[in-house]
PDB file of N, CA and C in Angstrom:
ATOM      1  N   UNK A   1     -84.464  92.061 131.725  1.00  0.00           N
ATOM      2  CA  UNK A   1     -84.281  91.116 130.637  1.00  0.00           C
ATOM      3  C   UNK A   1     -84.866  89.775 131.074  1.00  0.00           C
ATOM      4  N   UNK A   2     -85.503  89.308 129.985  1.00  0.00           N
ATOM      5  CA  UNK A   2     -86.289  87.943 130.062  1.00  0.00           C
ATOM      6  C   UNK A   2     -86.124  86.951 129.168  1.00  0.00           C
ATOM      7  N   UNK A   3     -85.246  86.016 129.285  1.00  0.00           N
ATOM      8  CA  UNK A   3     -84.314  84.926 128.451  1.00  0.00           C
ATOM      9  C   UNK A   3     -86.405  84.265 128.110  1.00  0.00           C
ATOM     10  N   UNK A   4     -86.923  84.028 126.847  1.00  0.00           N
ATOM     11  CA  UNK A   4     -87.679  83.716 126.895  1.00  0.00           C
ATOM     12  C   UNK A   4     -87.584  81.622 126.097  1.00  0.00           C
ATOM     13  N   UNK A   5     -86.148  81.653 125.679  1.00  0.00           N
ATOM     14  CA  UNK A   5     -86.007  80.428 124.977  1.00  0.00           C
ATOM     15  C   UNK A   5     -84.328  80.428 125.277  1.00  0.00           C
ATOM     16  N   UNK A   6     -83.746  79.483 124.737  1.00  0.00           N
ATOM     17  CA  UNK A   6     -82.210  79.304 124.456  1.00  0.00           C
ATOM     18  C   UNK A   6     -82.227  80.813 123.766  1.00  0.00           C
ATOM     19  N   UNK A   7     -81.209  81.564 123.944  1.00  0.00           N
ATOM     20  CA  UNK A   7     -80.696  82.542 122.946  1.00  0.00           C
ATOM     21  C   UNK A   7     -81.876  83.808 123.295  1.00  0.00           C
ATOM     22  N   UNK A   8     -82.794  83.430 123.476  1.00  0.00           N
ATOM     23  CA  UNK A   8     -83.969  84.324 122.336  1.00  0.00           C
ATOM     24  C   UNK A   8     -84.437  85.234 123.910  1.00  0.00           C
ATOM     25  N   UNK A   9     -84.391  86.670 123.935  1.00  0.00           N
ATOM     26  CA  UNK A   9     -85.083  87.552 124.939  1.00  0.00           C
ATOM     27  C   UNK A   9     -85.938  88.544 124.681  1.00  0.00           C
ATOM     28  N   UNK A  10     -86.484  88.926 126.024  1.00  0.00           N
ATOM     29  CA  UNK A  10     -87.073  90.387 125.707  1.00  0.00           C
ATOM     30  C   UNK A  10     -86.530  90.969 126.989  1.00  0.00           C
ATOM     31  N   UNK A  11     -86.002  92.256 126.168  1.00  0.00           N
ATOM     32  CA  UNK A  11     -85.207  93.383 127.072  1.00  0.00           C
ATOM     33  C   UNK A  11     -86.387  94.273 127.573  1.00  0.00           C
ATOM     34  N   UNK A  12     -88.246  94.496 127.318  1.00  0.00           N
ATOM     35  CA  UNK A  12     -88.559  95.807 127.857  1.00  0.00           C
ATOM     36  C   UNK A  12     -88.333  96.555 126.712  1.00  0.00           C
ATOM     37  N   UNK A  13     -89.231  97.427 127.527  1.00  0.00           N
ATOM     38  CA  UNK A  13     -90.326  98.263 126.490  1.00  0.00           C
ATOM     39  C   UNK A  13     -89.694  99.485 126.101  1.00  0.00           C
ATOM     40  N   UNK A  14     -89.711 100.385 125.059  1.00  0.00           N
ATOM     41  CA  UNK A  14     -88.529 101.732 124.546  1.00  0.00           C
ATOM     42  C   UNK A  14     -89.815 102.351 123.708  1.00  0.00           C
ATOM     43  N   UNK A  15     -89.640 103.776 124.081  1.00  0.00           N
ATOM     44  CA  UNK A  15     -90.519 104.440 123.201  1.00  0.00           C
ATOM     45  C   UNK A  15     -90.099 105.289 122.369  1.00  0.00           C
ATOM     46  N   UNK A  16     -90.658 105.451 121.070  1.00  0.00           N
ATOM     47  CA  UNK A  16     -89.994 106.500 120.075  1.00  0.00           C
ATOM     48  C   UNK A  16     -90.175 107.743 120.344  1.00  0.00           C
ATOM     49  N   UNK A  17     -88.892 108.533 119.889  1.00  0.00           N
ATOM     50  CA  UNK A  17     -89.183 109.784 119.803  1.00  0.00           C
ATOM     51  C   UNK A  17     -89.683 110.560 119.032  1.00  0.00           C
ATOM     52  N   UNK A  18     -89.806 111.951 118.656  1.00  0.00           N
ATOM     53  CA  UNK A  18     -90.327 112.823 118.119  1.00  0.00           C
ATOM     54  C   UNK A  18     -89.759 112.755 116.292  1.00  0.00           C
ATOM     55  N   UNK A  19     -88.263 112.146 116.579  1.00  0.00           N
ATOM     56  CA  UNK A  19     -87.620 111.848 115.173  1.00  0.00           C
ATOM     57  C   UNK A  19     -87.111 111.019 114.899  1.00  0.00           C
ATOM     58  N   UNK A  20     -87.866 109.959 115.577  1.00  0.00           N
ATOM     59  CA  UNK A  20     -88.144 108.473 115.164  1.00  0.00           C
ATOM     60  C   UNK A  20     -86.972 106.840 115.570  1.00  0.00           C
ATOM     61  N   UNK A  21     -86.262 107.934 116.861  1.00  0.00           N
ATOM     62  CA  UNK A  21     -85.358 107.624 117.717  1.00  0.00           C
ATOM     63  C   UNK A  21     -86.318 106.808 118.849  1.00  0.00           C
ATOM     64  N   UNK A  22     -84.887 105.508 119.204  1.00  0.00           N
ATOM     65  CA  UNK A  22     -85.108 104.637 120.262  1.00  0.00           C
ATOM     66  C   UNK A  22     -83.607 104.275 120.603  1.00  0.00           C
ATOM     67  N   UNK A  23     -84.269 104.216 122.364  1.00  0.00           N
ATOM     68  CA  UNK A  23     -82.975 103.753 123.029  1.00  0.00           C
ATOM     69  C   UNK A  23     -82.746 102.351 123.150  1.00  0.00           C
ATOM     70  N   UNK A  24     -82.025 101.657 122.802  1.00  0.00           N
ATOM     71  CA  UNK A  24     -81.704 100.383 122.831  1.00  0.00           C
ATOM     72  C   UNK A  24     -80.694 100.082 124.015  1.00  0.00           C
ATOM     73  N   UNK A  25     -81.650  99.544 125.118  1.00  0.00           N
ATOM     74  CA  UNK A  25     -81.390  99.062 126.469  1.00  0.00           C
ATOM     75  C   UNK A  25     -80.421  98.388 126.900  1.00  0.00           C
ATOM     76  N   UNK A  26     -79.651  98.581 127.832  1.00  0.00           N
ATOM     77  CA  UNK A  26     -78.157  98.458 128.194  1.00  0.00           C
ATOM     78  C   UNK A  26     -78.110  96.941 128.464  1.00  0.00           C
ATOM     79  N   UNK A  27     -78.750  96.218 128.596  1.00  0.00           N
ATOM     80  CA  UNK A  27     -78.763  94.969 128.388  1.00  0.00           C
ATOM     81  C   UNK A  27     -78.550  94.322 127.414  1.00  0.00           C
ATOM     82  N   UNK A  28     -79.384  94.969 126.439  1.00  0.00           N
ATOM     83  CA  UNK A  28     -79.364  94.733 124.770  1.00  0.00           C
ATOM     84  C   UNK A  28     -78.029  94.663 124.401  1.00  0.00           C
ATOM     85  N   UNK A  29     -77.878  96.722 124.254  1.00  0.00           N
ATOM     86  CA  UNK A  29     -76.386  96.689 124.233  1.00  0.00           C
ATOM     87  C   UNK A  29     -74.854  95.527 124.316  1.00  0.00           C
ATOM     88  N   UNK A  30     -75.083  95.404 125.999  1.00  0.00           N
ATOM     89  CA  UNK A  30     -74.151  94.098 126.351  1.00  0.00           C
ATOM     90  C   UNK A  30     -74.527  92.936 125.835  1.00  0.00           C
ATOM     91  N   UNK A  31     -75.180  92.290 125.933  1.00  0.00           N
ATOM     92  CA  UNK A  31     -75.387  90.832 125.497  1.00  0.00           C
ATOM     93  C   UNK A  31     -74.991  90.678 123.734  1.00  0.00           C
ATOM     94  N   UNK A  32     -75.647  92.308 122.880  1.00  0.00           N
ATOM     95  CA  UNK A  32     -75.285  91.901 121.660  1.00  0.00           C
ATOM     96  C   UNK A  32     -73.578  92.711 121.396  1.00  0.00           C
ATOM     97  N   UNK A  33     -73.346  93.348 122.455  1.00  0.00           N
ATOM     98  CA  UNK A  33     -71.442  94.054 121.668  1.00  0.00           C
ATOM     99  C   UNK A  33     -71.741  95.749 121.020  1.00  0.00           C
ATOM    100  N   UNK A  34     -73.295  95.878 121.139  1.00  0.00           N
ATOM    101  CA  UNK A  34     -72.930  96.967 120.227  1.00  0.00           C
ATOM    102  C   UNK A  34     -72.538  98.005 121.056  1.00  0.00           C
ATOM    103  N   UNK A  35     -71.666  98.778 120.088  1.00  0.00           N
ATOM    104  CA  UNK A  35     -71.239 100.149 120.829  1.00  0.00           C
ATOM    105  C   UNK A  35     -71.581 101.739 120.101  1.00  0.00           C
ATOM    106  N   UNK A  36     -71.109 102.220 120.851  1.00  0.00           N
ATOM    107  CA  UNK A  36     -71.403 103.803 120.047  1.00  0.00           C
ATOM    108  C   UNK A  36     -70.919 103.949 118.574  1.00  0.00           C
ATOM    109  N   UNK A  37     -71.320 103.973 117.881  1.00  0.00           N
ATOM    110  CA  UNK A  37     -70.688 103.860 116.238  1.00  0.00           C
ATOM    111  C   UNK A  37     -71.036 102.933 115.364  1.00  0.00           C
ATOM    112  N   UNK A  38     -71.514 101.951 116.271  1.00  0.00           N
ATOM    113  CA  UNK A  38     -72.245 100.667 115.159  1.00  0.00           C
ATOM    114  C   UNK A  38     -73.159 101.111 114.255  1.00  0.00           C
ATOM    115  N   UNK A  39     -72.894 100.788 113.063  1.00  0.00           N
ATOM    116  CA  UNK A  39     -74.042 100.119 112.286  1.00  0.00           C
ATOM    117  C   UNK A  39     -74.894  98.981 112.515  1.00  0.00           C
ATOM    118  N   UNK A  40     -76.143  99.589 112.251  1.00  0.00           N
ATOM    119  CA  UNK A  40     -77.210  99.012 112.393  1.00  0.00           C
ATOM    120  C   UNK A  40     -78.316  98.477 111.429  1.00  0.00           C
ATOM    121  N   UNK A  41     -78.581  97.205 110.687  1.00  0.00           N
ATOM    122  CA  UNK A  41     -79.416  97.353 109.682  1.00  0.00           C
ATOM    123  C   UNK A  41     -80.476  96.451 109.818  1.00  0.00           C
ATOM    124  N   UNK A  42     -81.485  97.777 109.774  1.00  0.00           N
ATOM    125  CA  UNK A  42     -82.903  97.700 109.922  1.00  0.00           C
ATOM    126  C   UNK A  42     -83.654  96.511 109.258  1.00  0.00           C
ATOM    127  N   UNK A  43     -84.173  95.743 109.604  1.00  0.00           N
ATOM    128  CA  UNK A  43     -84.877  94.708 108.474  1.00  0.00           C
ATOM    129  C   UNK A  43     -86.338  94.590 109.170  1.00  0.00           C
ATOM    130  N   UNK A  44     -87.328  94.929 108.169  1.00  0.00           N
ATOM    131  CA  UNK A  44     -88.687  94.694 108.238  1.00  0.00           C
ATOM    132  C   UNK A  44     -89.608  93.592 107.931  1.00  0.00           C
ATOM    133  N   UNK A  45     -90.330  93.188 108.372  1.00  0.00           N
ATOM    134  CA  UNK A  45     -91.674  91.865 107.392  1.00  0.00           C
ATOM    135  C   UNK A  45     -93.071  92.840 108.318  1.00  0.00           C
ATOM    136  N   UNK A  46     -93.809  92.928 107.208  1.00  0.00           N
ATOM    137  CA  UNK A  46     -94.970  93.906 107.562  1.00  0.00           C
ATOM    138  C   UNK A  46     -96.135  92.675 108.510  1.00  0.00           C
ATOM    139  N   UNK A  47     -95.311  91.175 108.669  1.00  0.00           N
ATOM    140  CA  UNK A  47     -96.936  90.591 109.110  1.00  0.00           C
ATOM    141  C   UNK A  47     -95.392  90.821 110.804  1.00  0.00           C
ATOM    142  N   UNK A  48     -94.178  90.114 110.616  1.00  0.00           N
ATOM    143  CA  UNK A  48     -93.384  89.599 111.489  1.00  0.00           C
ATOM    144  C   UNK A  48     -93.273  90.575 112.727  1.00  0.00           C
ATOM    145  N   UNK A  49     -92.582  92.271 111.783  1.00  0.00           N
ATOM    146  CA  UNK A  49     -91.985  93.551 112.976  1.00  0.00           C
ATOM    147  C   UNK A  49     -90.992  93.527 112.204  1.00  0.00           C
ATOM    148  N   UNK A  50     -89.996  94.168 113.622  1.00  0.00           N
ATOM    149  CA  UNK A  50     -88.936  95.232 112.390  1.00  0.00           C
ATOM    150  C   UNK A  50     -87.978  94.174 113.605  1.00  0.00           C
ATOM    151  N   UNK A  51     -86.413  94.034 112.933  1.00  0.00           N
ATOM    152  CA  UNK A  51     -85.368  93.910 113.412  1.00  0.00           C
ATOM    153  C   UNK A  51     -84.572  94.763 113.256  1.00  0.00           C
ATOM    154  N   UNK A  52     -83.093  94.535 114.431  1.00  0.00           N
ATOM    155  CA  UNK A  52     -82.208  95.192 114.529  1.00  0.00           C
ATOM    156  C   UNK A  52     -80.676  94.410 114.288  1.00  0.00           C
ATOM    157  N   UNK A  53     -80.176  94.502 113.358  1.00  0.00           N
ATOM    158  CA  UNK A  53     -78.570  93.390 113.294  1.00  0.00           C
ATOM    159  C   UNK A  53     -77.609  94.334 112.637  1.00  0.00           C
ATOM    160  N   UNK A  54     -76.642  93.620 113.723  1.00  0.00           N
ATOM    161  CA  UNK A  54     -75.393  94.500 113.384  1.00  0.00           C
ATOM    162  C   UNK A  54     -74.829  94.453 112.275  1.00  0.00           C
ATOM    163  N   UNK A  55     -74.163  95.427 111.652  1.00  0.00           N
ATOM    164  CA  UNK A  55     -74.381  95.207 109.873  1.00  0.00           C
ATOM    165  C   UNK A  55     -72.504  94.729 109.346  1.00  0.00           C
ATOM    166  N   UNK A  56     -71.943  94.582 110.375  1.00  0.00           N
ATOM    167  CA  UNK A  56     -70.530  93.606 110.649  1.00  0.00           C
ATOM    168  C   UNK A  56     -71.197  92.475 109.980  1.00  0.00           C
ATOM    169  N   UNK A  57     -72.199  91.687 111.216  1.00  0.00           N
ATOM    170  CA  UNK A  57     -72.475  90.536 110.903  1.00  0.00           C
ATOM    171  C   UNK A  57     -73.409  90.386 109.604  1.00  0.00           C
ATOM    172  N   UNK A  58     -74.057  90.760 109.239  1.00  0.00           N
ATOM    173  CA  UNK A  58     -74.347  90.688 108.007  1.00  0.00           C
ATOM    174  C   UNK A  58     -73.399  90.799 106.829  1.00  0.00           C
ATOM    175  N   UNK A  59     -72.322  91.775 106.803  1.00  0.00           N
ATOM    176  CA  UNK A  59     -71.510  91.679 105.941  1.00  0.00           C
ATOM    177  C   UNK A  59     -70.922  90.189 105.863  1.00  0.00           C
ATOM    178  N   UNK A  60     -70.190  89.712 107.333  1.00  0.00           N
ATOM    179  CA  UNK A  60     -69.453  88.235 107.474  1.00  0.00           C
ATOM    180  C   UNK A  60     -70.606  87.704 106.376  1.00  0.00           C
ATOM    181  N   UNK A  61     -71.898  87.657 106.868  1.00  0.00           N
ATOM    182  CA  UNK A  61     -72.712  87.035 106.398  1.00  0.00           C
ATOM    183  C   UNK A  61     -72.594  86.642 105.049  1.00  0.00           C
ATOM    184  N   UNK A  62     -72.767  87.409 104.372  1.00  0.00           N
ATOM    185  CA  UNK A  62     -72.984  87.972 102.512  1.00  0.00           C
ATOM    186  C   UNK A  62     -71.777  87.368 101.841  1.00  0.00           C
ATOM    187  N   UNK A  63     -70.598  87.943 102.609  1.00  0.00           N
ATOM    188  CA  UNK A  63     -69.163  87.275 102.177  1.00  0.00           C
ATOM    189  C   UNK A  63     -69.025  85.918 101.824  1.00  0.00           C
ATOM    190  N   UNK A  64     -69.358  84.780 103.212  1.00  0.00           N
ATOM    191  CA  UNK A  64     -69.714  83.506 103.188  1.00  0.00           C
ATOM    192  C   UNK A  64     -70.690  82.862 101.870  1.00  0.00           C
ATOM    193  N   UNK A  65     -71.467  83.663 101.992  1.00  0.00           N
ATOM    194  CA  UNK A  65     -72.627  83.645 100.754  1.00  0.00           C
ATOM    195  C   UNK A  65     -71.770  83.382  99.449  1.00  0.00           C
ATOM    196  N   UNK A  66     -71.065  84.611  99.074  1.00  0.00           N
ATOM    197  CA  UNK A  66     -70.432  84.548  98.032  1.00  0.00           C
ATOM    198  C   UNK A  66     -69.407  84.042  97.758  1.00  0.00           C
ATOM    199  N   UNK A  67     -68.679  83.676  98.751  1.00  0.00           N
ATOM    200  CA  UNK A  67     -67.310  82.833  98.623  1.00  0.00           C
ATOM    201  C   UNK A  67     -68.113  81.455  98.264  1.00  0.00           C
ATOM    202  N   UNK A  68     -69.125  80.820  98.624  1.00  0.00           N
ATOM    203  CA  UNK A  68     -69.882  80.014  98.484  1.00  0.00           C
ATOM    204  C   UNK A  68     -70.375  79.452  97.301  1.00  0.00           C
ATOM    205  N   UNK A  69     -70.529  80.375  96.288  1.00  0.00           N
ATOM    206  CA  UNK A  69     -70.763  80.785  95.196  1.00  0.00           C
ATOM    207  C   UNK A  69     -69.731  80.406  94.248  1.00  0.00           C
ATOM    208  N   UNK A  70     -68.677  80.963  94.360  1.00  0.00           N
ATOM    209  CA  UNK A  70     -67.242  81.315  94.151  1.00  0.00           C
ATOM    210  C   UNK A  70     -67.101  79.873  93.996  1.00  0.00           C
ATOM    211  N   UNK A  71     -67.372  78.891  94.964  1.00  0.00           N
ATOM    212  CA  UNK A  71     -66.352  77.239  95.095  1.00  0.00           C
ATOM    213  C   UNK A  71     -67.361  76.610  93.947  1.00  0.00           C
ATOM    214  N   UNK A  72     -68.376  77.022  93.761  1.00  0.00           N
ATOM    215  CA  UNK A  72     -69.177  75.942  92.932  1.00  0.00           C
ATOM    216  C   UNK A  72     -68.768  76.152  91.612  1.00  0.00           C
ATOM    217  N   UNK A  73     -68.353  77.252  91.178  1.00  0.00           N
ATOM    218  CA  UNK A  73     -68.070  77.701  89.917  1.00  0.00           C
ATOM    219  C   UNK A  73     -66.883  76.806  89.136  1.00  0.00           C
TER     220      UNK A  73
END
């Protein structure tokens, strides 16, 4: 692992498999919490790459969003 900014790394290189499987590196793992059972949601930009976020935090996310919503009304 290579802290390349505040926050921001690169864990090393993972290759896909045959059915479109990748191992997400035990570093990764620890630093972000995930465990066996997580959800995971995929997000793409065709110029950016693909991400990986835990879909907990996105939910918190969305919630905030809409409670947000909710006060202006």
């Amino acid at each position: 692992m290579v802290e390349i900014g505040k926050g921001k790394y690169i864990f090393g290189m993972v290759k896909v498999g045959e059915r479109g499987q990748v191992v997400i590196p035990k570093e990764a793992r620890e630093k972000f919490d995930i465990k066996p059972g997580d959800s995971l949601l995929v997000l793409g930009d065709e110029e950016k790459g693909i991400a990986l976020v835990k879909a907990d935090l996105m939910k918190s996310f969305a919630l905030k969003i809409l409670e947000s919503l909710e006060e202006r009304e």
